[in-house]
C-alpha atoms as a PDB file:
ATOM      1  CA  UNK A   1     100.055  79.007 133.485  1.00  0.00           C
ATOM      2  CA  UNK A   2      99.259  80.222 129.813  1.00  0.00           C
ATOM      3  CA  UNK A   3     102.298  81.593 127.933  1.00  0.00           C
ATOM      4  CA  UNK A   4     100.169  84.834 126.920  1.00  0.00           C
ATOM      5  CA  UNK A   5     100.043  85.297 130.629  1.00  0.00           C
ATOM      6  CA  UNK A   6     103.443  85.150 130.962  1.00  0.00           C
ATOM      7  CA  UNK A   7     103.845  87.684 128.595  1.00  0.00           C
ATOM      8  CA  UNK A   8     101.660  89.947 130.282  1.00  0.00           C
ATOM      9  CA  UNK A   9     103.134  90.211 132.960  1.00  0.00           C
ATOM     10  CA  UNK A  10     106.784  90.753 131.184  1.00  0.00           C
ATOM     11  CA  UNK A  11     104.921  93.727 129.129  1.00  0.00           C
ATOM     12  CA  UNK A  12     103.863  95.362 132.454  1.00  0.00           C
ATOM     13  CA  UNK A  13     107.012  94.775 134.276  1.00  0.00           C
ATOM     14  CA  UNK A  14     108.996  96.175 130.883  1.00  0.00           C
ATOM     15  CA  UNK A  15     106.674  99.249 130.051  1.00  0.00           C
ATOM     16  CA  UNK A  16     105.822 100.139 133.640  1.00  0.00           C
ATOM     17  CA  UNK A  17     101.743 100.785 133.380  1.00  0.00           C
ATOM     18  CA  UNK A  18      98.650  98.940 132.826  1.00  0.00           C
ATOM     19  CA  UNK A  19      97.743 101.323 129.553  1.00  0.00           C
ATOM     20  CA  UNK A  20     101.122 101.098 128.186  1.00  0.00           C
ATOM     21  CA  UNK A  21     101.616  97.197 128.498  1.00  0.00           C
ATOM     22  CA  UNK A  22      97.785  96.572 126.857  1.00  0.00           C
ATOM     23  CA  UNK A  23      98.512  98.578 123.618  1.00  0.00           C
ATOM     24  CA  UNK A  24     101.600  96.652 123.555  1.00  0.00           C
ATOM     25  CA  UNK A  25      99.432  92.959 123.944  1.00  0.00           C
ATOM     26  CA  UNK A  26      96.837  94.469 121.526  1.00  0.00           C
ATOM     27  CA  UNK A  27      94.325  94.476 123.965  1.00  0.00           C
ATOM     28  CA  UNK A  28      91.907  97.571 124.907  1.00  0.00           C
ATOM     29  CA  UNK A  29      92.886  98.288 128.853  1.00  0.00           C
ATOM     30  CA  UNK A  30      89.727  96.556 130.292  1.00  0.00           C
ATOM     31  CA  UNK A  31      89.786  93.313 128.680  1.00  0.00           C
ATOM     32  CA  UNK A  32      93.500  93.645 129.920  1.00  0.00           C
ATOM     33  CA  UNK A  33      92.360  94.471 132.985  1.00  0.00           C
ATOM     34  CA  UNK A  34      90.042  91.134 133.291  1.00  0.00           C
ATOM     35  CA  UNK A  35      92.818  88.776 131.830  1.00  0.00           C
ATOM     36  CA  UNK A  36      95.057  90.272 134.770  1.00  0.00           C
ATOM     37  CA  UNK A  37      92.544  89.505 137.289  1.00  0.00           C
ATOM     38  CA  UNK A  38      92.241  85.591 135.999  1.00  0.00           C
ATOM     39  CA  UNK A  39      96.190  85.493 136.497  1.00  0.00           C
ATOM     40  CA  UNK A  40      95.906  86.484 139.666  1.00  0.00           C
ATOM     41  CA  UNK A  41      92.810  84.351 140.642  1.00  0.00           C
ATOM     42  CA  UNK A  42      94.615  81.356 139.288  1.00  0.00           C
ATOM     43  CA  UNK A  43      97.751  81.906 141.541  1.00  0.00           C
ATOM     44  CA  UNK A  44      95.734  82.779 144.028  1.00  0.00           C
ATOM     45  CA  UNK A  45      97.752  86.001 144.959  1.00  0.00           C
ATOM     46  CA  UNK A  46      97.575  89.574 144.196  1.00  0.00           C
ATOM     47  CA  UNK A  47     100.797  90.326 141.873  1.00  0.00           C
ATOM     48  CA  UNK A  48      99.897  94.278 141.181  1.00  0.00           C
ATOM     49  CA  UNK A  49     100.028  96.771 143.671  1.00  0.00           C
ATOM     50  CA  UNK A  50      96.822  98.753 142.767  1.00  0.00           C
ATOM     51  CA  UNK A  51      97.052 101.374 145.687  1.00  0.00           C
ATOM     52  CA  UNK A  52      99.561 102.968 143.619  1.00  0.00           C
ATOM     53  CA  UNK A  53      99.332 104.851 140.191  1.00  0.00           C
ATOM     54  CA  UNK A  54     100.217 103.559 137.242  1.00  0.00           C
ATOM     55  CA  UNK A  55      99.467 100.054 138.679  1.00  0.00           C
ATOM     56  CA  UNK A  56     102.744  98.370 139.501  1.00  0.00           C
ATOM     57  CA  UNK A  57     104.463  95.112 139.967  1.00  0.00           C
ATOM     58  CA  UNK A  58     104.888  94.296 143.872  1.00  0.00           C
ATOM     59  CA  UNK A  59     107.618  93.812 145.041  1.00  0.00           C
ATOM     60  CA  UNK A  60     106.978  90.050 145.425  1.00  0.00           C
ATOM     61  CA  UNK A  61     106.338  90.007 141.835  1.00  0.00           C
ATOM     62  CA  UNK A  62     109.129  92.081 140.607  1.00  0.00           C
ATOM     63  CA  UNK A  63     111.464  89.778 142.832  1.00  0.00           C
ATOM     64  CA  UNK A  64     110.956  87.044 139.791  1.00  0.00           C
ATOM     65  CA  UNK A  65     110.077  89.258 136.909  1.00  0.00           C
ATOM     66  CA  UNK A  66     113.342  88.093 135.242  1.00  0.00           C
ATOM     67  CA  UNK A  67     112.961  84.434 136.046  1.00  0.00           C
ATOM     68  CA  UNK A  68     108.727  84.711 134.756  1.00  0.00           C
ATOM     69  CA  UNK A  69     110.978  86.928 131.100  1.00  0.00           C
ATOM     70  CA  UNK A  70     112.981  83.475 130.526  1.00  0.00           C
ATOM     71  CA  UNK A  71     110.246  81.056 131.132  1.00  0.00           C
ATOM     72  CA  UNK A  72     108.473  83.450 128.744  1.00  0.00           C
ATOM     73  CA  UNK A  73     110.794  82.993 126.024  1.00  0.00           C
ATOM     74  CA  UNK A  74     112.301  79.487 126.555  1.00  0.00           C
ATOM     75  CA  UNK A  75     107.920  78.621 125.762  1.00  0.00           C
ATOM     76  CA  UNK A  76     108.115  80.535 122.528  1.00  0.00           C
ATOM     77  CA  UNK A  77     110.975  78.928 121.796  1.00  0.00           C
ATOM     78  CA  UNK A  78     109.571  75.439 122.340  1.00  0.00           C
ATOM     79  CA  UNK A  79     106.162  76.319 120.743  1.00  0.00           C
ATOM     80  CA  UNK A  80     108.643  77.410 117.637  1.00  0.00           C
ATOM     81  CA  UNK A  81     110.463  74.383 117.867  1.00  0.00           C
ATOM     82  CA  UNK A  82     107.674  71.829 118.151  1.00  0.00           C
ATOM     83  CA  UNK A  83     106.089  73.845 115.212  1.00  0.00           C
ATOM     84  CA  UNK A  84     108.985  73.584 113.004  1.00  0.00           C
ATOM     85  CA  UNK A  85     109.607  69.820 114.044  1.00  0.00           C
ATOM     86  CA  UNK A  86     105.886  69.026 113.273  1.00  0.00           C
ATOM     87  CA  UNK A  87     106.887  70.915 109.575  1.00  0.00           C
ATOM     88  CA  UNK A  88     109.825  68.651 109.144  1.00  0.00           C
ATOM     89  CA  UNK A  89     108.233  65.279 110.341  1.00  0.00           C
ATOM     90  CA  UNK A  90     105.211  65.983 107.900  1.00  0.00           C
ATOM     91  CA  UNK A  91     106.848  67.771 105.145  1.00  0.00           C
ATOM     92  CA  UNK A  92     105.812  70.989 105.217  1.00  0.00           C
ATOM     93  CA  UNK A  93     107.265  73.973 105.366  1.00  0.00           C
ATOM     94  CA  UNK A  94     106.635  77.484 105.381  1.00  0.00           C
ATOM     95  CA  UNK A  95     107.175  80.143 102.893  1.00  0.00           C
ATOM     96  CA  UNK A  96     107.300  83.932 103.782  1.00  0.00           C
ATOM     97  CA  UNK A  97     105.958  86.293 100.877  1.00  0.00           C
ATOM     98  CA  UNK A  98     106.203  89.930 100.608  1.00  0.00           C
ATOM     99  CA  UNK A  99     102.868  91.090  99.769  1.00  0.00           C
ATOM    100  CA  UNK A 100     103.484  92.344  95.999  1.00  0.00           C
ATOM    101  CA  UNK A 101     104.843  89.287  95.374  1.00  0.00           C
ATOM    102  CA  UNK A 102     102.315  86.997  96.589  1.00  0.00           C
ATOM    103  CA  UNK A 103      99.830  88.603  94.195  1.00  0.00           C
ATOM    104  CA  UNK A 104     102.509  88.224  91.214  1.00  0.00           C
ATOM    105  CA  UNK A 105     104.634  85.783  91.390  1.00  0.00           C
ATOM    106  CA  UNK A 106     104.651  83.226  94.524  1.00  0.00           C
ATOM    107  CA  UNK A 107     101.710  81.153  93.375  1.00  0.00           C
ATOM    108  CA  UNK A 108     103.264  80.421  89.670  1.00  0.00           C
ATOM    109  CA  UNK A 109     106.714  79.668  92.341  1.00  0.00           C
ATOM    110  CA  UNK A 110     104.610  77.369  94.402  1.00  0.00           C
ATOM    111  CA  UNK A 111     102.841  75.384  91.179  1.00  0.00           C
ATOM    112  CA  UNK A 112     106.296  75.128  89.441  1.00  0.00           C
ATOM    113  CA  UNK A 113     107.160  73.027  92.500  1.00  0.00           C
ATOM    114  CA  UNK A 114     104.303  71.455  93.193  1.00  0.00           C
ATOM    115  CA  UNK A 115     104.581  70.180  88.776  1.00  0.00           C
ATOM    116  CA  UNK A 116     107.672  68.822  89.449  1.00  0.00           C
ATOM    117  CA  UNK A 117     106.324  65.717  91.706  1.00  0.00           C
ATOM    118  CA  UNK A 118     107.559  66.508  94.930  1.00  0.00           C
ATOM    119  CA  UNK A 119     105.223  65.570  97.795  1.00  0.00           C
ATOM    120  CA  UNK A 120     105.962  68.986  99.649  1.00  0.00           C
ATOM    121  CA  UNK A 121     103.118  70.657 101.291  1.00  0.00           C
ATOM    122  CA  UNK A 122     103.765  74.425 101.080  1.00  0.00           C
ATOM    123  CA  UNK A 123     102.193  77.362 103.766  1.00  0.00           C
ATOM    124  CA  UNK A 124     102.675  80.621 102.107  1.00  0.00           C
ATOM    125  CA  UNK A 125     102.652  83.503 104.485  1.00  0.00           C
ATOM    126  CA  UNK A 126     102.305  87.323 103.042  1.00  0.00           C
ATOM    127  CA  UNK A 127     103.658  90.077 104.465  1.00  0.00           C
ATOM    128  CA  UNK A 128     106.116  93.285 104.816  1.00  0.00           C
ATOM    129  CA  UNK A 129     109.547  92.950 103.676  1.00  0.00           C
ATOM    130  CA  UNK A 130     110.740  93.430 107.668  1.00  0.00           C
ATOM    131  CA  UNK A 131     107.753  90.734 108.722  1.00  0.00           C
ATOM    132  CA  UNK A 132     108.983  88.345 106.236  1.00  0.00           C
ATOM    133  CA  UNK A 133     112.858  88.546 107.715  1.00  0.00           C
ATOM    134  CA  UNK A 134     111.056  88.408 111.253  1.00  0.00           C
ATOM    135  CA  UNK A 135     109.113  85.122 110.339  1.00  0.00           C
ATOM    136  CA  UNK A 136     112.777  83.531 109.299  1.00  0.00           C
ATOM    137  CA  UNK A 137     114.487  84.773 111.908  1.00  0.00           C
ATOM    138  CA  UNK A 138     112.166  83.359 114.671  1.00  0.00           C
ATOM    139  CA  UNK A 139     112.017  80.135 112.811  1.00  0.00           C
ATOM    140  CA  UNK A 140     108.357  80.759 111.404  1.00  0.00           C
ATOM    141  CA  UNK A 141     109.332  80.885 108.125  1.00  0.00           C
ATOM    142  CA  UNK A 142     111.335  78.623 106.334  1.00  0.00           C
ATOM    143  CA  UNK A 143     112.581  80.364 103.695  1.00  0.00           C
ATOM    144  CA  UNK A 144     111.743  84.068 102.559  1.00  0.00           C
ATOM    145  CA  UNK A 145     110.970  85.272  98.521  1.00  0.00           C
ATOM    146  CA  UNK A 146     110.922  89.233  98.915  1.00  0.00           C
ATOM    147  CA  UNK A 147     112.242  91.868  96.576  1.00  0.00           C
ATOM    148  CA  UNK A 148     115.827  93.364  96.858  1.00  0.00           C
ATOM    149  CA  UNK A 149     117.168  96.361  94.735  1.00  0.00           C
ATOM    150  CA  UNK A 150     118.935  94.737  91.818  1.00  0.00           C
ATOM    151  CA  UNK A 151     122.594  94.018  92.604  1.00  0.00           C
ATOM    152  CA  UNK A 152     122.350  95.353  95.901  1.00  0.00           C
ATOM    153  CA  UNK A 153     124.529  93.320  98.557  1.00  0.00           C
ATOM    154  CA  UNK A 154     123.320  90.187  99.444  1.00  0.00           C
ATOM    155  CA  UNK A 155     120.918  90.052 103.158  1.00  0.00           C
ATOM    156  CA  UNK A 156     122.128  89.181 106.534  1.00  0.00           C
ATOM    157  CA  UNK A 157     125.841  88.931 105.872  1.00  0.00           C
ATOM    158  CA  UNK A 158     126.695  85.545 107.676  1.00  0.00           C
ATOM    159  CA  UNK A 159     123.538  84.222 108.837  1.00  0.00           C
ATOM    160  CA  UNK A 160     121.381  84.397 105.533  1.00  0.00           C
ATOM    161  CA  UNK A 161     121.960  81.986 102.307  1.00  0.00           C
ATOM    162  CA  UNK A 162     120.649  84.222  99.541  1.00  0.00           C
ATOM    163  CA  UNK A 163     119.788  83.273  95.619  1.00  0.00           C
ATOM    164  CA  UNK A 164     118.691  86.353  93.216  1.00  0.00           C
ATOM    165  CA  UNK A 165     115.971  84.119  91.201  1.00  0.00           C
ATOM    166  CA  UNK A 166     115.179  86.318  88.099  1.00  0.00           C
ATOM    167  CA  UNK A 167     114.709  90.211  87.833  1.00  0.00           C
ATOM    168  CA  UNK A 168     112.120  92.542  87.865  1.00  0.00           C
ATOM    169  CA  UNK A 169     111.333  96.528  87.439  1.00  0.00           C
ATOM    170  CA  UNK A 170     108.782  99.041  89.350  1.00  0.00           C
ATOM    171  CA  UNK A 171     107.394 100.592  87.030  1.00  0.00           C
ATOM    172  CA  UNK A 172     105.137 104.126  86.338  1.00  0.00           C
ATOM    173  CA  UNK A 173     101.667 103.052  85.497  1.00  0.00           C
ATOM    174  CA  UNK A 174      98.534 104.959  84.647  1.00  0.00           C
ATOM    175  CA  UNK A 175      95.000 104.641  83.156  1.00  0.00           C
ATOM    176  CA  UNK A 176      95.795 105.269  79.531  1.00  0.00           C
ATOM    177  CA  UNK A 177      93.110 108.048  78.682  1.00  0.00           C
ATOM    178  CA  UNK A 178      95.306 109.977  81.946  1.00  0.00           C
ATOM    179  CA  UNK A 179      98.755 108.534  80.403  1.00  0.00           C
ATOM    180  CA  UNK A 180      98.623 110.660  77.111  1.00  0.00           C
ATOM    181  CA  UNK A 181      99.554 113.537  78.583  1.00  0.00           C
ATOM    182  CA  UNK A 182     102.156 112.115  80.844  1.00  0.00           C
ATOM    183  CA  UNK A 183     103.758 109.956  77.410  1.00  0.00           C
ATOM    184  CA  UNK A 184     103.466 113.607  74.893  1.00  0.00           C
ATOM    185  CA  UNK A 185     105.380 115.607  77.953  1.00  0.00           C
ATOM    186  CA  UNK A 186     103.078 117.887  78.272  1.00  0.00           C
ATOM    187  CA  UNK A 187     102.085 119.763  81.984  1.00  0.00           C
ATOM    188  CA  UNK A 188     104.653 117.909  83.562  1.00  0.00           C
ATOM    189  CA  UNK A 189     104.848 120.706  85.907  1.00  0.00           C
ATOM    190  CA  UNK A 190     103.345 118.853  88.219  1.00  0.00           C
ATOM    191  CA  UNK A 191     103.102 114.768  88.890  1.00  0.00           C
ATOM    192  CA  UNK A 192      99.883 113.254  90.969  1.00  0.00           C
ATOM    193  CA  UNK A 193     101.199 109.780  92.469  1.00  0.00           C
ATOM    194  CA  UNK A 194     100.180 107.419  94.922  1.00  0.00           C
ATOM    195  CA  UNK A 195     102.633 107.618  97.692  1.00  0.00           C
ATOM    196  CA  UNK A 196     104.157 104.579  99.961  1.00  0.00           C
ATOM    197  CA  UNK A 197     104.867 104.888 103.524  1.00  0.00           C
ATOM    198  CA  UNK A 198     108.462 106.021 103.979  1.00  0.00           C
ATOM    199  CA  UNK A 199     109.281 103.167 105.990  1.00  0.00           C
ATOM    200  CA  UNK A 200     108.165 100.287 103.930  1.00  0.00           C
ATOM    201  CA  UNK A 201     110.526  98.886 100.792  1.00  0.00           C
ATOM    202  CA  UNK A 202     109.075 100.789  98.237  1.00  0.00           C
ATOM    203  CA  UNK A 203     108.564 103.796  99.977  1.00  0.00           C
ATOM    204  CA  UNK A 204     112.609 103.522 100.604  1.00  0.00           C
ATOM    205  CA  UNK A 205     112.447 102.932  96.330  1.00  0.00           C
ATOM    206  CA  UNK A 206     110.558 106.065  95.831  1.00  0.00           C
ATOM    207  CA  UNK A 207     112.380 108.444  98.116  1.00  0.00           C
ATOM    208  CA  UNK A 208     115.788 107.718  96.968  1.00  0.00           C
ATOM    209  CA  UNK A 209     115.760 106.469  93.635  1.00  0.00           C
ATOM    210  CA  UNK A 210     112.412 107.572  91.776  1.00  0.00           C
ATOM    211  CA  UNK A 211     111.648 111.301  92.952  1.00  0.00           C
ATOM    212  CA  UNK A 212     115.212 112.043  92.864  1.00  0.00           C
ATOM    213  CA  UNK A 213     115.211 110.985  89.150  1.00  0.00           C
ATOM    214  CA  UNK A 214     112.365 112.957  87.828  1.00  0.00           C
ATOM    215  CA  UNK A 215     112.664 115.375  84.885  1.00  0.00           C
ATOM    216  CA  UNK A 216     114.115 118.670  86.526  1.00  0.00           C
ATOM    217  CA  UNK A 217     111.185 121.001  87.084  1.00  0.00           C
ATOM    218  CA  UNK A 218     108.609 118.166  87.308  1.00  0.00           C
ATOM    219  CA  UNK A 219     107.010 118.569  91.033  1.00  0.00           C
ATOM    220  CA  UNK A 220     105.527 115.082  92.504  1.00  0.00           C
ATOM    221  CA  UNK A 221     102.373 115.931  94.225  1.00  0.00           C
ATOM    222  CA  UNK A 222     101.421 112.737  96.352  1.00  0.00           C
ATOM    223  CA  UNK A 223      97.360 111.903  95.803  1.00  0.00           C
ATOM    224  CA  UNK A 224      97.102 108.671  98.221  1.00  0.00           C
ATOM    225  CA  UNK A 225      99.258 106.760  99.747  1.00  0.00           C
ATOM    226  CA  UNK A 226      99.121 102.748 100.701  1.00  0.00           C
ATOM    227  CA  UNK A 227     101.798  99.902 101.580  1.00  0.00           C
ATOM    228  CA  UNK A 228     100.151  97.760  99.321  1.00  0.00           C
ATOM    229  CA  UNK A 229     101.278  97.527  95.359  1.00  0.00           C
ATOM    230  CA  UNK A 230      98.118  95.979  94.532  1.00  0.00           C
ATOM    231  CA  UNK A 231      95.918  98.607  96.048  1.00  0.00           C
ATOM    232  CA  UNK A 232      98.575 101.151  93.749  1.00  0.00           C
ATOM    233  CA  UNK A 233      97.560  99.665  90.789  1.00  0.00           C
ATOM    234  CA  UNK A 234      94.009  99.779  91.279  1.00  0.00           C
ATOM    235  CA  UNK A 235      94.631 103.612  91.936  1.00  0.00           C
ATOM    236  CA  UNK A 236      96.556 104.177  88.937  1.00  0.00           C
ATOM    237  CA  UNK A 237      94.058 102.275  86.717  1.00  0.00           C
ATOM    238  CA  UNK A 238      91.412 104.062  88.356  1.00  0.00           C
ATOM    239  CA  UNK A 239      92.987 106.911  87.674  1.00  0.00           C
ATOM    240  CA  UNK A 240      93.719 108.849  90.902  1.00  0.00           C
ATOM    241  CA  UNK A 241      97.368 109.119  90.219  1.00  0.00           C
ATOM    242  CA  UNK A 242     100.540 107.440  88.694  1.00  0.00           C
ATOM    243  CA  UNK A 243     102.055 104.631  90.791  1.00  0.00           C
ATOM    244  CA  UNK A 244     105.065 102.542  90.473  1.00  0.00           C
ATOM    245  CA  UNK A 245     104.357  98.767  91.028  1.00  0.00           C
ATOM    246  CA  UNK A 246     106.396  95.650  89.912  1.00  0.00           C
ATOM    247  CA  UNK A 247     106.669  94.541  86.552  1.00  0.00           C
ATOM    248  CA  UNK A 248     105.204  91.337  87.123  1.00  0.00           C
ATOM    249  CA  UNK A 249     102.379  92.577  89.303  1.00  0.00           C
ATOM    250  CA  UNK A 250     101.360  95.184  86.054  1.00  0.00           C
ATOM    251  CA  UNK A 251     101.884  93.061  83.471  1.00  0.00           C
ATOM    252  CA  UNK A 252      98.113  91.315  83.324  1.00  0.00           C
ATOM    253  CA  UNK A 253      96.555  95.021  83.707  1.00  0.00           C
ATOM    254  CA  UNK A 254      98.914  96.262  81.268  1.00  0.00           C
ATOM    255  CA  UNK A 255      97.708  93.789  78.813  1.00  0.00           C
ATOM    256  CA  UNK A 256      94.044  94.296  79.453  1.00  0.00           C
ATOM    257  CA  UNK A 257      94.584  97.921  78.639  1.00  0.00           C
ATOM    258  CA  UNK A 258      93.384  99.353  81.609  1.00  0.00           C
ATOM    259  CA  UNK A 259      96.846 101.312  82.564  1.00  0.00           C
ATOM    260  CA  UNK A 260     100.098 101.703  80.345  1.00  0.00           C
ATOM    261  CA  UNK A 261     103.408 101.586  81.130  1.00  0.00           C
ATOM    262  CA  UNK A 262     105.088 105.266  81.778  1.00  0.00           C
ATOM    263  CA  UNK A 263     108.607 104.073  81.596  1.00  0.00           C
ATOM    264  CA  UNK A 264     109.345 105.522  78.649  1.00  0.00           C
ATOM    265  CA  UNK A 265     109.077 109.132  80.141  1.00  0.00           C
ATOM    266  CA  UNK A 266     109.194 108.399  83.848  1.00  0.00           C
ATOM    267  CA  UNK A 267     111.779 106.674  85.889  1.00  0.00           C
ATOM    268  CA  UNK A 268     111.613 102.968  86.888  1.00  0.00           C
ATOM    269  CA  UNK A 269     113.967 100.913  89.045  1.00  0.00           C
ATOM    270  CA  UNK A 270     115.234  97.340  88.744  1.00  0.00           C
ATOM    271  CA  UNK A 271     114.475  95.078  90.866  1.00  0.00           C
ATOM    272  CA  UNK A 272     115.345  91.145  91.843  1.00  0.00           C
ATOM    273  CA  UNK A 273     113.672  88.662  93.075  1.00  0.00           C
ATOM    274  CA  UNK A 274     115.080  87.229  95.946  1.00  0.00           C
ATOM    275  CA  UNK A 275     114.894  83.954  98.333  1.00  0.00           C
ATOM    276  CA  UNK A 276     116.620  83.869 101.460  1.00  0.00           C
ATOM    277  CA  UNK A 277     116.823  81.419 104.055  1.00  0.00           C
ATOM    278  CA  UNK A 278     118.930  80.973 107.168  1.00  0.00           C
ATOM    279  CA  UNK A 279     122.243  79.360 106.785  1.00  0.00           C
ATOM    280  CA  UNK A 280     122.781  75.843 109.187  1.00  0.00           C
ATOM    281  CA  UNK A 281     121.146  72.188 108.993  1.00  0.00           C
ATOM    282  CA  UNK A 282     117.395  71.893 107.820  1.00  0.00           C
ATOM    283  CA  UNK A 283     115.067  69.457 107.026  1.00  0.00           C
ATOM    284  CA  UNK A 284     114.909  67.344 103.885  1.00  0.00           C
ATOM    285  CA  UNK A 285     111.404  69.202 102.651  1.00  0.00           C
ATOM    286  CA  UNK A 286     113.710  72.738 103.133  1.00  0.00           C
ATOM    287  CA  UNK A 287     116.250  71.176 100.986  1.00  0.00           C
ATOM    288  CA  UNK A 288     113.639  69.982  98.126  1.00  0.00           C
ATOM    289  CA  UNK A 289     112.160  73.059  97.646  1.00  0.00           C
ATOM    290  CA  UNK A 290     115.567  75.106  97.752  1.00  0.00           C
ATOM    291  CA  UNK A 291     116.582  72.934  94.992  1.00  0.00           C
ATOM    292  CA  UNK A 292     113.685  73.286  93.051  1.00  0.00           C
ATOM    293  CA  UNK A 293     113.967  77.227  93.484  1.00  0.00           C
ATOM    294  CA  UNK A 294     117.349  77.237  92.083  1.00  0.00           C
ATOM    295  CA  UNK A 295     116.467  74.988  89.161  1.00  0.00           C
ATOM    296  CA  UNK A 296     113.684  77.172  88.558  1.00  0.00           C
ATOM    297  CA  UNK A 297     116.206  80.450  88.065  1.00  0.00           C
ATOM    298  CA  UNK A 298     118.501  77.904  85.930  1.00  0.00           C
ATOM    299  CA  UNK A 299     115.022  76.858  83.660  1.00  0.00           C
ATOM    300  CA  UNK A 300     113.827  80.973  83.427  1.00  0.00           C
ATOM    301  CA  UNK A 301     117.498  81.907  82.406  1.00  0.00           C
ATOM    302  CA  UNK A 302     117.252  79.833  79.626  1.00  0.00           C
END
């Protein structure tokens, strides 16, 4: 018995329907359909009750739903643990990114180790700040770096080891022919940006600490919106709108004169750099590389 089986089953027997329990396995509902039907033609009985609609569990099967939910989970657990010892016995491990920063700043992270000798082999993973606590939490990730509002409270409370590494700003950029304007204070009646979704980190940024802050009067219009910081900056230097992207992630563009830093008129926020692991025992290739991380701070603060 397959564990994505397994977890079939548990989505239909949590959501209740066929359709429902599909969109939850990212599947459309006929290739759904056909996985449900090998299940069943490898047990060799029917488990759904299709005279009735939605498609149920039968009884039969609903008897040991909860017993088929904690095999379920005690085989992601053991994938996850075989995974992790496999990273451990070889020494690798696996570092979650947030996206912004794996275009910026996690590669120069990952060479600074890799200079100083250490025979570490490093995964790097990219994604959202909640995907990147999610691959920790579950054991997928090692350790996390992601962004944190400067001198904010530290993640996780008693679970999470955190280290603020070095700091960082999002910053207002445009193309520079567009950022005249903007920079002289003229028509600032209204403010094109490029919008983030509310519910990723930046979005959070922009709806509590940038809009807020704007000149009174000044009316921010959004022009596009994406979750990714690189995909802002190649708005802003295209010149649909201002956007406010890291520091570190501007800094190349900046320098190539192809947008200009709007700081100066415009709000910005710090940031910091964070890593964050989980607090109890780890392996010795966990322990390198947090080591090297901290000595890296120590060497940039100097």
């Amino acid at each position: 018995m397959r564990l994505e089986w397994l977890e079939d089953i548990v989505a239909i027997a949590q959501t209740g329907s066929f359709s429902a329990a599909a969109e939850r396995r990212n599947l459309t509902q006929s290739a759904f359909s056909r996985r449900i039907q090998q299940i069943e033609d490898y047990v060799g009985v029917e488990l759904f009750d299709r005279s009735r609609k939605p498609v149920q569990l039968r009884a039969m099967t609903q008897g040991h739903a909860a017993r088929i939910e904690e095999i379920a989970a005690a085989l992601r657990q053991l994938v996850t643990d075989l995974r992790r010892g496999d990273r451990v016995a070889s020494n690798r491990i696996v570092i979650a990114s947030q996206h912004s920063l794996t275009a910026s700043l996690a590669p120069q992270i990952i060479q600074d180790i890799q200079d100083r000798g250490e025979g570490v082999y490093v995964r790097l993973r990219s994604a959202n700040l909640d995907e990147c606590f999610g691959l920790l939490l579950s054991r997928n990730a090692d350790l996390a770096i992601v962004y944190a509002i400067a001198e904010s409270e530290p993640f996780g409370g008693d679970y999470l080891e955190t280290a603020d590494l070095w700091p960082d700003r999002l910053i207002p950029v445009l193309r520079p022919d567009l950022a005249e304007a903007v920079l002289d204070g003229d028509g600032m009646a209204e403010l094109p940006f490029v919008a983030y979704p509310r519910e990723v980190f930046f979005g959070t940024i922009m709806a509590e600490r940038i809009l807020p802050d704007l000149a009174p009067g000044t009316v921010a219009v959004p022009k596009a919106e994406t979750a990714l910081t690189i995909a802002a900056l190649e708005m802003a230097a295209a010149g649909v709108a201002a956007a406010w992207v890291p520091e570190t992630l501007a800094r190349l563009a900046i320098g190539q004169g192809r947008i200009v830093d709007l700081s100066e008129v415009l709000p910005a926020c710090p940031l910091s750099v964070r890593a964050v692991r989980l607090k109890g025992p780890r392996g010795p290739a966990e322990e390198v590389i947090w080591t090297h991380i901290l000595a890296l701070r120590r060497d940039r603060a100097v």
